[in-house]
N, C-alpha and C. Protein backbone atom coordinates (compact mmCIF):
# COMPACT_ATOMS: atom_id res chain seq x y z
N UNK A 1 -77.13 -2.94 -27.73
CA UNK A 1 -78.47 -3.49 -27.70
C UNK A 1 -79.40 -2.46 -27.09
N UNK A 2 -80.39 -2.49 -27.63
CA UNK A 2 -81.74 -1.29 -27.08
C UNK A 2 -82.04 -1.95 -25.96
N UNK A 3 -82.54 -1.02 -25.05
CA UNK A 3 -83.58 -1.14 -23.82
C UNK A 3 -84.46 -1.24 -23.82
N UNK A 4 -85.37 -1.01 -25.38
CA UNK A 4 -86.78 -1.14 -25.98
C UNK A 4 -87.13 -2.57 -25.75
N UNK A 5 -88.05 -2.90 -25.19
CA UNK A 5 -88.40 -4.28 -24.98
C UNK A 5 -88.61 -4.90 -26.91
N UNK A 6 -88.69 -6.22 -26.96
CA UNK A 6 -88.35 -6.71 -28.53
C UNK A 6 -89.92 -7.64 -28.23
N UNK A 7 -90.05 -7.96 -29.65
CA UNK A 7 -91.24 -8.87 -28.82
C UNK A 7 -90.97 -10.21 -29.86
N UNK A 8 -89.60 -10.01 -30.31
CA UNK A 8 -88.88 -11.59 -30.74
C UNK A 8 -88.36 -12.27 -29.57
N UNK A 9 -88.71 -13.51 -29.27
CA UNK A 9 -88.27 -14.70 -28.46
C UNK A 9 -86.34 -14.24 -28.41
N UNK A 10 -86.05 -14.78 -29.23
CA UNK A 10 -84.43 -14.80 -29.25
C UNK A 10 -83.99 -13.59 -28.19
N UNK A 11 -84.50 -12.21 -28.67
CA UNK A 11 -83.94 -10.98 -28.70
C UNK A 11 -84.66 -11.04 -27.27
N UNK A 12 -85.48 -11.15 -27.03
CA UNK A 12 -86.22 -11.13 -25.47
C UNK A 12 -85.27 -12.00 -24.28
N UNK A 13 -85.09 -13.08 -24.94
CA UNK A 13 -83.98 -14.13 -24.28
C UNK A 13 -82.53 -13.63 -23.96
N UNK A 14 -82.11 -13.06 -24.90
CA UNK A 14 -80.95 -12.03 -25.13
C UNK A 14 -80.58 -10.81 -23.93
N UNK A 15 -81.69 -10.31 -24.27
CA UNK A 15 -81.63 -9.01 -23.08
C UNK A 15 -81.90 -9.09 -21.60
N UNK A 16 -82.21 -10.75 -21.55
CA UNK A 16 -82.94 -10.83 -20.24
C UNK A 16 -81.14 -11.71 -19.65
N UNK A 17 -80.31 -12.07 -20.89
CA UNK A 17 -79.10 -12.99 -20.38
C UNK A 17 -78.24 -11.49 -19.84
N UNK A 18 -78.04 -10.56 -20.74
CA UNK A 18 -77.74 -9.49 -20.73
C UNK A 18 -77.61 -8.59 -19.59
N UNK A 19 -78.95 -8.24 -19.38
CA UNK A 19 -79.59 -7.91 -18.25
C UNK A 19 -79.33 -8.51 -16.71
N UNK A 20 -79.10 -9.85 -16.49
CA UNK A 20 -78.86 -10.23 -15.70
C UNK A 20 -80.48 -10.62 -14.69
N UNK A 21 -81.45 -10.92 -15.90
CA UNK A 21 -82.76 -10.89 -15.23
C UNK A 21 -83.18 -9.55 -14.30
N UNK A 22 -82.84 -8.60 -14.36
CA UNK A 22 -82.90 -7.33 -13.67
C UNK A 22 -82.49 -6.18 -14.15
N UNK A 23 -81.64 -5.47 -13.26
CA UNK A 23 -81.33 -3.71 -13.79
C UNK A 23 -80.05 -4.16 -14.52
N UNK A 24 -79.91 -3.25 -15.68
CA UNK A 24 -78.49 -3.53 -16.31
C UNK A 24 -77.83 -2.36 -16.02
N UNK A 25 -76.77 -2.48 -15.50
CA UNK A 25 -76.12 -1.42 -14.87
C UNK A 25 -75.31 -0.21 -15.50
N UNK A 26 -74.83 -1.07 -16.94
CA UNK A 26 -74.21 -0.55 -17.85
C UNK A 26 -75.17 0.66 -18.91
N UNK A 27 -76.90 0.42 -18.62
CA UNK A 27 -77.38 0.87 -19.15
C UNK A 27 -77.94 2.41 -18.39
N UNK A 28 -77.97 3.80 -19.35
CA UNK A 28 -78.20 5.10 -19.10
C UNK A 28 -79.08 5.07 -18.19
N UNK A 29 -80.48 4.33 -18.57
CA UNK A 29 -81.63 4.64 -17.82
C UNK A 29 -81.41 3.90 -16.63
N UNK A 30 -81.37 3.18 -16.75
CA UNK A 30 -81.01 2.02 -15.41
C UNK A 30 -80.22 2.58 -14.03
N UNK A 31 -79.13 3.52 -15.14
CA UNK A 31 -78.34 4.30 -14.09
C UNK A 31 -78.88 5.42 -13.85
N UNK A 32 -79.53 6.10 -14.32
CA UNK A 32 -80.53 7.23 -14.02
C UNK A 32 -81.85 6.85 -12.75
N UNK A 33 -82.13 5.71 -13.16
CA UNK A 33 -82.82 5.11 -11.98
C UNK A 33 -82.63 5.06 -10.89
N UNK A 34 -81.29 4.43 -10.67
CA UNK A 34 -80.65 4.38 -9.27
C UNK A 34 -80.59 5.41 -9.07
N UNK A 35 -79.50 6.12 -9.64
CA UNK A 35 -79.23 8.00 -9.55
C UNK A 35 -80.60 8.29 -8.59
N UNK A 36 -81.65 8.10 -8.78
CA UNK A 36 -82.80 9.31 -8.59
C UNK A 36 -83.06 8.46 -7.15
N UNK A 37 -82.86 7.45 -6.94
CA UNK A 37 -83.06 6.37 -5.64
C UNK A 37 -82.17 6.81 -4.53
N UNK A 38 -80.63 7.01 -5.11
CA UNK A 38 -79.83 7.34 -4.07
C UNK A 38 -79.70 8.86 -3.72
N UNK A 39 -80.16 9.63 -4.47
CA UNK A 39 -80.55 11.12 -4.29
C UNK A 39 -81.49 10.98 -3.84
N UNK A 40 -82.60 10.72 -3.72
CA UNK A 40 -83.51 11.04 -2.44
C UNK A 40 -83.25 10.51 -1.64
N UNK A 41 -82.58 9.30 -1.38
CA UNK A 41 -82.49 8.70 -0.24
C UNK A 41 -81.40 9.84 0.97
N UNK A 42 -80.48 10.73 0.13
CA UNK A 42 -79.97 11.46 0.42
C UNK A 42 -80.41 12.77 1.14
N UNK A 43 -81.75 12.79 0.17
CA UNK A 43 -82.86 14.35 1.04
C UNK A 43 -82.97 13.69 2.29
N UNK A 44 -83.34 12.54 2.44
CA UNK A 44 -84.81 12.12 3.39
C UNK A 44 -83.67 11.80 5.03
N UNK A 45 -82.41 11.26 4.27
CA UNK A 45 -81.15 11.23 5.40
C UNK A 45 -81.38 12.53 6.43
N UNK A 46 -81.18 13.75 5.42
CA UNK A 46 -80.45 15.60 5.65
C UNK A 46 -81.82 15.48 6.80
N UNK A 47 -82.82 15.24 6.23
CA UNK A 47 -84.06 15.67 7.02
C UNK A 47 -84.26 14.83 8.23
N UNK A 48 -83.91 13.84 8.02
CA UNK A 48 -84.23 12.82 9.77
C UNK A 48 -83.36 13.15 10.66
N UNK A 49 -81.92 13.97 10.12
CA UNK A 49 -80.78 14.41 11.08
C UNK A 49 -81.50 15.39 11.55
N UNK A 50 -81.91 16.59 10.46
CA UNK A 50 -82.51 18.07 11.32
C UNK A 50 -83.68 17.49 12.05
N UNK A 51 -84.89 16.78 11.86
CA UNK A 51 -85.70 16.06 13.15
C UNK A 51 -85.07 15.49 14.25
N UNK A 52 -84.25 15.27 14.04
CA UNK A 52 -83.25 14.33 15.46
C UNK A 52 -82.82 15.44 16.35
N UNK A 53 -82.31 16.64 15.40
CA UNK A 53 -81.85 18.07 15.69
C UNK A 53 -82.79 18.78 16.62
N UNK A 54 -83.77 18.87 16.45
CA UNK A 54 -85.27 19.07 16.95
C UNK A 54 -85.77 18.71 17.85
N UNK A 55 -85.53 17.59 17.83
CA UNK A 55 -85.86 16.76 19.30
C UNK A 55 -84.61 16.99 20.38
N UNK A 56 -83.67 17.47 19.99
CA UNK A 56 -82.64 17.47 21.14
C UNK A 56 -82.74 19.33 21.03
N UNK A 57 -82.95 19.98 20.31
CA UNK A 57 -83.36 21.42 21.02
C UNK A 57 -84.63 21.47 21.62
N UNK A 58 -86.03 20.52 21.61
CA UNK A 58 -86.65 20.67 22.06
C UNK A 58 -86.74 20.53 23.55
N UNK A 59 -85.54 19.62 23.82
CA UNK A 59 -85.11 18.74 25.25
C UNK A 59 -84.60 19.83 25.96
N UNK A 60 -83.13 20.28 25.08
CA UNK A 60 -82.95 21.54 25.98
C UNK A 60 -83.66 23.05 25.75
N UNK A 61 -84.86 22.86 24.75
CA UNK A 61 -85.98 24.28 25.14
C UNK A 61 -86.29 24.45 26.52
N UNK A 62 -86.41 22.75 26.89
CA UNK A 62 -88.12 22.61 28.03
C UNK A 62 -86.61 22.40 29.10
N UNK A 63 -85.63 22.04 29.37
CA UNK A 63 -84.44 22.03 30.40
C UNK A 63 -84.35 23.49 30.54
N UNK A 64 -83.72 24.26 29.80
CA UNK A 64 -82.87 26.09 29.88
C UNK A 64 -84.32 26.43 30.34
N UNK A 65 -85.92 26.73 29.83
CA UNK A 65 -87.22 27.82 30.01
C UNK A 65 -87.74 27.47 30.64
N UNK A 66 -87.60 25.90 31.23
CA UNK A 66 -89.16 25.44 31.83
C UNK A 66 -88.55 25.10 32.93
N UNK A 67 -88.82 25.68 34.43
CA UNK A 67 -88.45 25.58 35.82
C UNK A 67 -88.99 24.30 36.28
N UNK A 68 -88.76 23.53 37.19
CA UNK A 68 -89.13 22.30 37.84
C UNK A 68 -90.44 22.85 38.60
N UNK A 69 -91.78 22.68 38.38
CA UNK A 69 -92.87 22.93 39.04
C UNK A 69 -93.17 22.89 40.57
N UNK A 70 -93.42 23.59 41.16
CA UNK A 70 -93.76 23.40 42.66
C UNK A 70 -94.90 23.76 42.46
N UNK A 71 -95.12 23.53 44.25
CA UNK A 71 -96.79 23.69 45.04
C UNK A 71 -96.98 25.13 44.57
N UNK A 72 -95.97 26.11 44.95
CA UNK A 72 -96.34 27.15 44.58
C UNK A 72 -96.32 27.94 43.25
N UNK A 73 -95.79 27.32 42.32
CA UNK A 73 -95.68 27.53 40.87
C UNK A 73 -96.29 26.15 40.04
N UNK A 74 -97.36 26.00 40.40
CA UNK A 74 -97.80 24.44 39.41
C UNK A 74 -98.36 24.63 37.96
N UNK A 75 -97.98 25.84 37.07
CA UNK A 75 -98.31 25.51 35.96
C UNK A 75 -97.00 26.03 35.39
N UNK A 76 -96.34 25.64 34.42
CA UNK A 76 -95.07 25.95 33.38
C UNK A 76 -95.51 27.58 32.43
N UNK A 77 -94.70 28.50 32.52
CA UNK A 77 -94.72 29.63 31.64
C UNK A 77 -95.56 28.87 30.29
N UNK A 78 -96.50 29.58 29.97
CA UNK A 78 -97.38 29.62 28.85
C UNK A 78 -96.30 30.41 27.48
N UNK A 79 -95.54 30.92 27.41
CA UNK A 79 -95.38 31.43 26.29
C UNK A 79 -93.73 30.34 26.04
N UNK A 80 -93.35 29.98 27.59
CA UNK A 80 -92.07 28.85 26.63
C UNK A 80 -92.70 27.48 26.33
N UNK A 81 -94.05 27.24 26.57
CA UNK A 81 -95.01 25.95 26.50
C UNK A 81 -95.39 26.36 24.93
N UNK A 82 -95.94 27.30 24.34
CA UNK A 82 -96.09 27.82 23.32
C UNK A 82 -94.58 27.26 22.34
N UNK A 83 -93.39 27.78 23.08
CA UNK A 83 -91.85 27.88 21.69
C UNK A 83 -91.66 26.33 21.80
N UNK A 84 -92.31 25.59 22.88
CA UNK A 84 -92.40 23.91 22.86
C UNK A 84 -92.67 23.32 22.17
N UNK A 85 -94.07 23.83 21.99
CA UNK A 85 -95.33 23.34 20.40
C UNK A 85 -94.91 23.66 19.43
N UNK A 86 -93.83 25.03 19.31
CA UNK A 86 -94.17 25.29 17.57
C UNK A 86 -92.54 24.64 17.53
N UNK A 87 -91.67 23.77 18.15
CA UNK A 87 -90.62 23.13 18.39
C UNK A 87 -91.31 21.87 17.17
N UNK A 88 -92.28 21.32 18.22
CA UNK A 88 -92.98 20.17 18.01
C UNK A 88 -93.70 20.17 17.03
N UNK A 89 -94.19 21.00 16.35
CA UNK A 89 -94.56 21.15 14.77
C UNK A 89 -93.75 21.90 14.31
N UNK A 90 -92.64 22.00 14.04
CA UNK A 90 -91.88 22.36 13.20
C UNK A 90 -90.82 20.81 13.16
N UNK A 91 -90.71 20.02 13.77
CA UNK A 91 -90.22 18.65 13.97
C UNK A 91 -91.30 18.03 13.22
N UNK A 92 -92.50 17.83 13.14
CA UNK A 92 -93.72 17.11 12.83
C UNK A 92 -93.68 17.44 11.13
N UNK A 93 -93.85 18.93 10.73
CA UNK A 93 -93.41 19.19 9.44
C UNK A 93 -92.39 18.65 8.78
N UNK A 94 -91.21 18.89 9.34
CA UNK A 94 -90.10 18.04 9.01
C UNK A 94 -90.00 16.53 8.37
N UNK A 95 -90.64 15.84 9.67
CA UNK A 95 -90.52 14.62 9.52
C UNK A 95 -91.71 14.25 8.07
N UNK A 96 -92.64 15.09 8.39
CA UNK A 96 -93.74 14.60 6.95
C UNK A 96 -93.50 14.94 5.74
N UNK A 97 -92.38 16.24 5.38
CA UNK A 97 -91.67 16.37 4.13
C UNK A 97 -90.67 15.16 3.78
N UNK A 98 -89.94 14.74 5.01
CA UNK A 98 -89.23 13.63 4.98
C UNK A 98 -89.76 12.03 4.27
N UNK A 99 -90.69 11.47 5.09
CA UNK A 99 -91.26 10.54 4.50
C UNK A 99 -91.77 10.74 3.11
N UNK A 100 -92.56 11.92 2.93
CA UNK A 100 -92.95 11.81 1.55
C UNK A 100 -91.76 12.26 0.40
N UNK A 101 -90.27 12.40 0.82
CA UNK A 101 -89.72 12.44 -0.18
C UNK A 101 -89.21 10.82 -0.46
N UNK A 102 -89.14 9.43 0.85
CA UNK A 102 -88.45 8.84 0.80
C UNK A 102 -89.43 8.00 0.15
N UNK A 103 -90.46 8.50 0.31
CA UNK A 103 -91.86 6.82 -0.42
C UNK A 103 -92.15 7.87 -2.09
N UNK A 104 -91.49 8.72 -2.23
CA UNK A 104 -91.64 9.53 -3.89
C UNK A 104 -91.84 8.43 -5.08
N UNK A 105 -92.60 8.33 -5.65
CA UNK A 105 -92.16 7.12 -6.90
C UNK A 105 -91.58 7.77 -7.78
N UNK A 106 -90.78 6.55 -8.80
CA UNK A 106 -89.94 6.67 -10.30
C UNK A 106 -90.81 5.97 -10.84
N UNK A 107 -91.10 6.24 -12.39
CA UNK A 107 -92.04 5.99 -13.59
C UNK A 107 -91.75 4.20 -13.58
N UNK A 108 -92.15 3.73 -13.76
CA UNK A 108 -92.60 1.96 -13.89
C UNK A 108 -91.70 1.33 -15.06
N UNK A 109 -90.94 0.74 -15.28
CA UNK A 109 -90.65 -0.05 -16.17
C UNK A 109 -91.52 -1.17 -16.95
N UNK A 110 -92.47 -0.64 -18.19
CA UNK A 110 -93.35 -1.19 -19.01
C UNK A 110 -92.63 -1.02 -20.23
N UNK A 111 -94.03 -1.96 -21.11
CA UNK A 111 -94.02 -1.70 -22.45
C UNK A 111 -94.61 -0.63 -22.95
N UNK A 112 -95.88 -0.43 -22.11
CA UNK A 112 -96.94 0.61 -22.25
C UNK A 112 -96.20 2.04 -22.74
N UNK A 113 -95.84 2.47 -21.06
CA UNK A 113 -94.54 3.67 -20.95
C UNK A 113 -93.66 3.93 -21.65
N UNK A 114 -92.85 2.64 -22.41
CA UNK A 114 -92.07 2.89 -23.35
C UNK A 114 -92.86 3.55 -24.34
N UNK A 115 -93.69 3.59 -24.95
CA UNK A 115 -94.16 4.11 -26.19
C UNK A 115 -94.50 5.50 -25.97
N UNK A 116 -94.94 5.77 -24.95
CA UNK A 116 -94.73 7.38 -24.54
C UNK A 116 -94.17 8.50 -23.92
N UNK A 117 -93.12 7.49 -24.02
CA UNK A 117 -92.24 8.98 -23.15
C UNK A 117 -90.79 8.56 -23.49
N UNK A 118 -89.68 9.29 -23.38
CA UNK A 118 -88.63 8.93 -23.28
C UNK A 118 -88.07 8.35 -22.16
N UNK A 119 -87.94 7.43 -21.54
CA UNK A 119 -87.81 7.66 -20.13
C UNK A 119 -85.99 8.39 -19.55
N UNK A 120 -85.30 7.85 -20.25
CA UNK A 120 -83.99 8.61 -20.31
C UNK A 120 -84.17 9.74 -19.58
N UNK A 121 -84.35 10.88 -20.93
CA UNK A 121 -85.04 12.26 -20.60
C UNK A 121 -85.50 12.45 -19.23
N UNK A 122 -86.53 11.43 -19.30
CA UNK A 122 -87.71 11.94 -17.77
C UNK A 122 -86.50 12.06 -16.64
N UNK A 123 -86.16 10.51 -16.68
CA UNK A 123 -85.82 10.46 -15.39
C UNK A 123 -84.47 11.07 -14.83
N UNK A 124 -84.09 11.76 -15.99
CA UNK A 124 -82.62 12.79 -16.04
C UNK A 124 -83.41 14.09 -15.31
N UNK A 125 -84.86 14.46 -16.10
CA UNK A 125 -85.62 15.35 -15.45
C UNK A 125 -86.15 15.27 -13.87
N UNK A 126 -85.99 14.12 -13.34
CA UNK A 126 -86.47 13.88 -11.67
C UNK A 126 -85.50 14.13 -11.17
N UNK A 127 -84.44 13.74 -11.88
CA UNK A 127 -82.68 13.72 -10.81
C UNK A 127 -82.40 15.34 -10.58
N UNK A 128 -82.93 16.11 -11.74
CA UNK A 128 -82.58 17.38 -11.43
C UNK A 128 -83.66 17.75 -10.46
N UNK A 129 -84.40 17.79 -10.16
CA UNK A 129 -85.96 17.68 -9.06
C UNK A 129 -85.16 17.37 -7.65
N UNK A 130 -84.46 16.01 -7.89
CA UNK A 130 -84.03 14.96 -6.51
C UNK A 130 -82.86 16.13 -6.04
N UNK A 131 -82.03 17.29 -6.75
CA UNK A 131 -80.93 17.41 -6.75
C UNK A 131 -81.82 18.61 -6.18
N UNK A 132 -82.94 19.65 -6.43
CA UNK A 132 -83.45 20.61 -5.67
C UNK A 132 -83.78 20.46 -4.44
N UNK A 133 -83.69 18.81 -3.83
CA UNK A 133 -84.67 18.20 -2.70
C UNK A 133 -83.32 18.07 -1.82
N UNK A 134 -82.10 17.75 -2.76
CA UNK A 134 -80.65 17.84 -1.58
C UNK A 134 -80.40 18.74 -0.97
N UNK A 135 -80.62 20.17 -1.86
CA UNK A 135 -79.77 20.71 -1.49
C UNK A 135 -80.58 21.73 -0.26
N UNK A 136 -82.07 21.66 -0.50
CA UNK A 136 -83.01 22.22 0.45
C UNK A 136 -82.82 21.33 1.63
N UNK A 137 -82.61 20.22 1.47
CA UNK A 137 -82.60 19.73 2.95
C UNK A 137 -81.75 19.47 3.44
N UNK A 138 -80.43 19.40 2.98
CA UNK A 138 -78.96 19.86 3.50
C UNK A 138 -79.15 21.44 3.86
N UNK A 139 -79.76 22.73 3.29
CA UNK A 139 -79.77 23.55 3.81
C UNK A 139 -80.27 23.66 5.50
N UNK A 140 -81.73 23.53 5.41
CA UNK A 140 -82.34 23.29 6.40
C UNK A 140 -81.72 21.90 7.18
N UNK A 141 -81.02 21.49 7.22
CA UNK A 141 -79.86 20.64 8.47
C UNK A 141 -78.83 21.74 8.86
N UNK A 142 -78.48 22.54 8.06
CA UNK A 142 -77.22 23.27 8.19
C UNK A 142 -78.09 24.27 9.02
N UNK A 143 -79.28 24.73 8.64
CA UNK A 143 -80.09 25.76 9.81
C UNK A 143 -80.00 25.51 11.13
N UNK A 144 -81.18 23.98 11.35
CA UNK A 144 -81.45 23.26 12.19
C UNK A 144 -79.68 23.42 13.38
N UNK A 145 -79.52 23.08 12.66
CA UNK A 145 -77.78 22.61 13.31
C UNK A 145 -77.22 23.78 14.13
N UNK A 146 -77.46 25.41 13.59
CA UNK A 146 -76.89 26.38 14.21
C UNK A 146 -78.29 27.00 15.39
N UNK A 147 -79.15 26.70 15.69
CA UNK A 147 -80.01 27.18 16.19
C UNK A 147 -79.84 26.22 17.23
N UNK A 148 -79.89 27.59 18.55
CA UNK A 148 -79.81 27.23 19.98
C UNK A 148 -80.81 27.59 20.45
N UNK A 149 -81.04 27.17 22.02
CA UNK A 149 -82.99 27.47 22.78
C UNK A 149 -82.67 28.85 23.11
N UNK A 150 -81.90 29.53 22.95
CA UNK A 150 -82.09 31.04 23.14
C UNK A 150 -82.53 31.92 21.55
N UNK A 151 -82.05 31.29 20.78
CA UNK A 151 -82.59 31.86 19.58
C UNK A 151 -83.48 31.13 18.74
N UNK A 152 -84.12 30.22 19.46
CA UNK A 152 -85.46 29.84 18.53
C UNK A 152 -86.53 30.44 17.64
N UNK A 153 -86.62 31.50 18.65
CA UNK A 153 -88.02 32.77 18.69
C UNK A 153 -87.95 32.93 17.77
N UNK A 154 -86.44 33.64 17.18
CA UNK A 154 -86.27 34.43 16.04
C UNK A 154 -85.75 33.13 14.95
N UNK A 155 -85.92 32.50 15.11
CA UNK A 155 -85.38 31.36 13.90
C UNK A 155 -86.81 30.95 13.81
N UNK A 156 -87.63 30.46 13.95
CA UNK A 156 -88.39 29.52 13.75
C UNK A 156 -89.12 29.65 12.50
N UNK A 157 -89.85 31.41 12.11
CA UNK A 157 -89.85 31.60 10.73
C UNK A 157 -89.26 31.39 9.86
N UNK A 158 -87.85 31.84 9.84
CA UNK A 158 -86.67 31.00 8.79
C UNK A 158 -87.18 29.46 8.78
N UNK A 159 -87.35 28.42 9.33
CA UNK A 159 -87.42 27.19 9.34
C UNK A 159 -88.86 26.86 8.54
N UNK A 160 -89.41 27.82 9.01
CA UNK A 160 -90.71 27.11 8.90
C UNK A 160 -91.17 27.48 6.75
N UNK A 161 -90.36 28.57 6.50
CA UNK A 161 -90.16 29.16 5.06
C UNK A 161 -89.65 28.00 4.37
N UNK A 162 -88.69 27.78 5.39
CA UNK A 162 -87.75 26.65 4.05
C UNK A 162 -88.21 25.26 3.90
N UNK A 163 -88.86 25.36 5.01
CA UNK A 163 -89.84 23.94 5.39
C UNK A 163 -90.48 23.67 3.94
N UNK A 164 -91.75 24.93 3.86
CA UNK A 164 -92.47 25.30 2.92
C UNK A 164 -92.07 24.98 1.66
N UNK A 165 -90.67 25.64 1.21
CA UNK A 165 -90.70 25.60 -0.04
C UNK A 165 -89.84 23.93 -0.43
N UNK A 166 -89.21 23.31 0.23
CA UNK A 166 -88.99 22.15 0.40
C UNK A 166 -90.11 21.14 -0.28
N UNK A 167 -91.03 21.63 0.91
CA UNK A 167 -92.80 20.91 0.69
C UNK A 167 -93.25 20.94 -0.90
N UNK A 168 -92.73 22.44 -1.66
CA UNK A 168 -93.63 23.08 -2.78
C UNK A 168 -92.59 22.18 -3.57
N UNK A 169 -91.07 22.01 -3.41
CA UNK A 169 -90.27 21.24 -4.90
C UNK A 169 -90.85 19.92 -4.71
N UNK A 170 -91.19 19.39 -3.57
CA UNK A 170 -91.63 18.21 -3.59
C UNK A 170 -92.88 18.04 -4.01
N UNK A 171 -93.94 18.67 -4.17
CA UNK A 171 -94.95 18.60 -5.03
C UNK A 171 -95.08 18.69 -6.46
N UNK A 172 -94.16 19.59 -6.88
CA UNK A 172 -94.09 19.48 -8.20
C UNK A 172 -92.80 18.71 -8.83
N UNK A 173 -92.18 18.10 -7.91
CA UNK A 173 -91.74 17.03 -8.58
C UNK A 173 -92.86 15.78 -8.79
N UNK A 174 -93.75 15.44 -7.83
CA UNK A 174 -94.47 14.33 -8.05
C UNK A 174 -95.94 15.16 -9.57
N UNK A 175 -95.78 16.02 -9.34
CA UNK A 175 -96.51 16.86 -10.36
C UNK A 175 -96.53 16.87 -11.91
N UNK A 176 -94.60 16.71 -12.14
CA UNK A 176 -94.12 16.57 -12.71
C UNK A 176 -94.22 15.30 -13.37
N UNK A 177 -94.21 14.26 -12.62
CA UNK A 177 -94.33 13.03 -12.95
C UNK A 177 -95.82 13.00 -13.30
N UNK A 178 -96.48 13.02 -12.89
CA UNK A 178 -97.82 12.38 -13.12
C UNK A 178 -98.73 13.02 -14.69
N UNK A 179 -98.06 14.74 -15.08
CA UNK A 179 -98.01 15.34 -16.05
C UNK A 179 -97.52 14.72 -17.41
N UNK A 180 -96.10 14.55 -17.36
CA UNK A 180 -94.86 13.86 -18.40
C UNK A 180 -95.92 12.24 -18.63
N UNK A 181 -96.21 12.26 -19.97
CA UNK A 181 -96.18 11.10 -20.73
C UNK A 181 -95.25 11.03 -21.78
């Protein structure tokens, strides 16, 4: 039976018994759907671990650099207050590539849509998108993960690159979508 909506009663009745009033599981697109649901849900995982990551090197940045303040020392080193902040926006980046991969939309299930696009196709085309978004943010966890408060300095460019291009597949995946009729 097609996935093409019918606009006979019987055949409408049919696909909806079929169907199970919802996703049919047995069907390509349907499973391509999920596919692209549980793959990002997979980026947005990699990325809340390396933010979690972040927040516990940031803990021991400001523990190992930043001395307990006295009368006679009352302001904290300015340049490990500095590797604090760019801690704290490089966590802040993180987390905002994160959310916007996990709120990403998939194309709408219409009648409209059906008539212009394949959706099959498409959404075989997002999964390969969702599958550039794994493996960047399993990378950058696997970064996150080896970086200690003595080698921040020199890591933080690396992070902040992969951040970037993370950011850039995720734009043109939604790019992608909004292009494809």
């Amino acid at each position: 039976m097609s996935s093409q909506p019918s606009n006979n009663p019987l055949v409408q009745q049919l696909q909806l018994l079929l169907t199970g009033y919802g996703y049919n599981f047995y069907n390509k697109t349907d499973q391509a759907r999920a596919d692209d649901v549980l793959v990002r849900e997979r980026a947005s995982y990699s990325l809340s671990q390396a933010v979690s990551l972040l927040a516990q090197l940031r803990s021991d940045y400001h523990t190992r650099f930043i001395p307990p303040l006295t009368r006679a020392n009352p302001d904290p080193p300015q340049e490990a207050m500095a590797q604090i902040r760019a801690i704290e926006a490089a966590q802040q980046a993180l987390a905002s590539v994160e959310s916007g991969i996990r709120g990403m939309s998939v194309p709408t299930q219409d009648r409209i849509w059906w008539r212009f696009r394949q959706e099959h196709a498409l959404l075989t085309q997002l999964l390969n998108f969702d599958l550039l978004l794994v493996r960047g943010s399993e990378r950058i966890y696997q970064h996150v993960s080896r970086i200690t408060p003595e080698d921040w300095a020199s890591q933080s460019a690396t992070l902040r690159q992969m951040t970037q291009q993370l950011a850039q597949t995720a734009k043109e995946r939604e790019r992608f979508l909004l292009i494809q009729l």
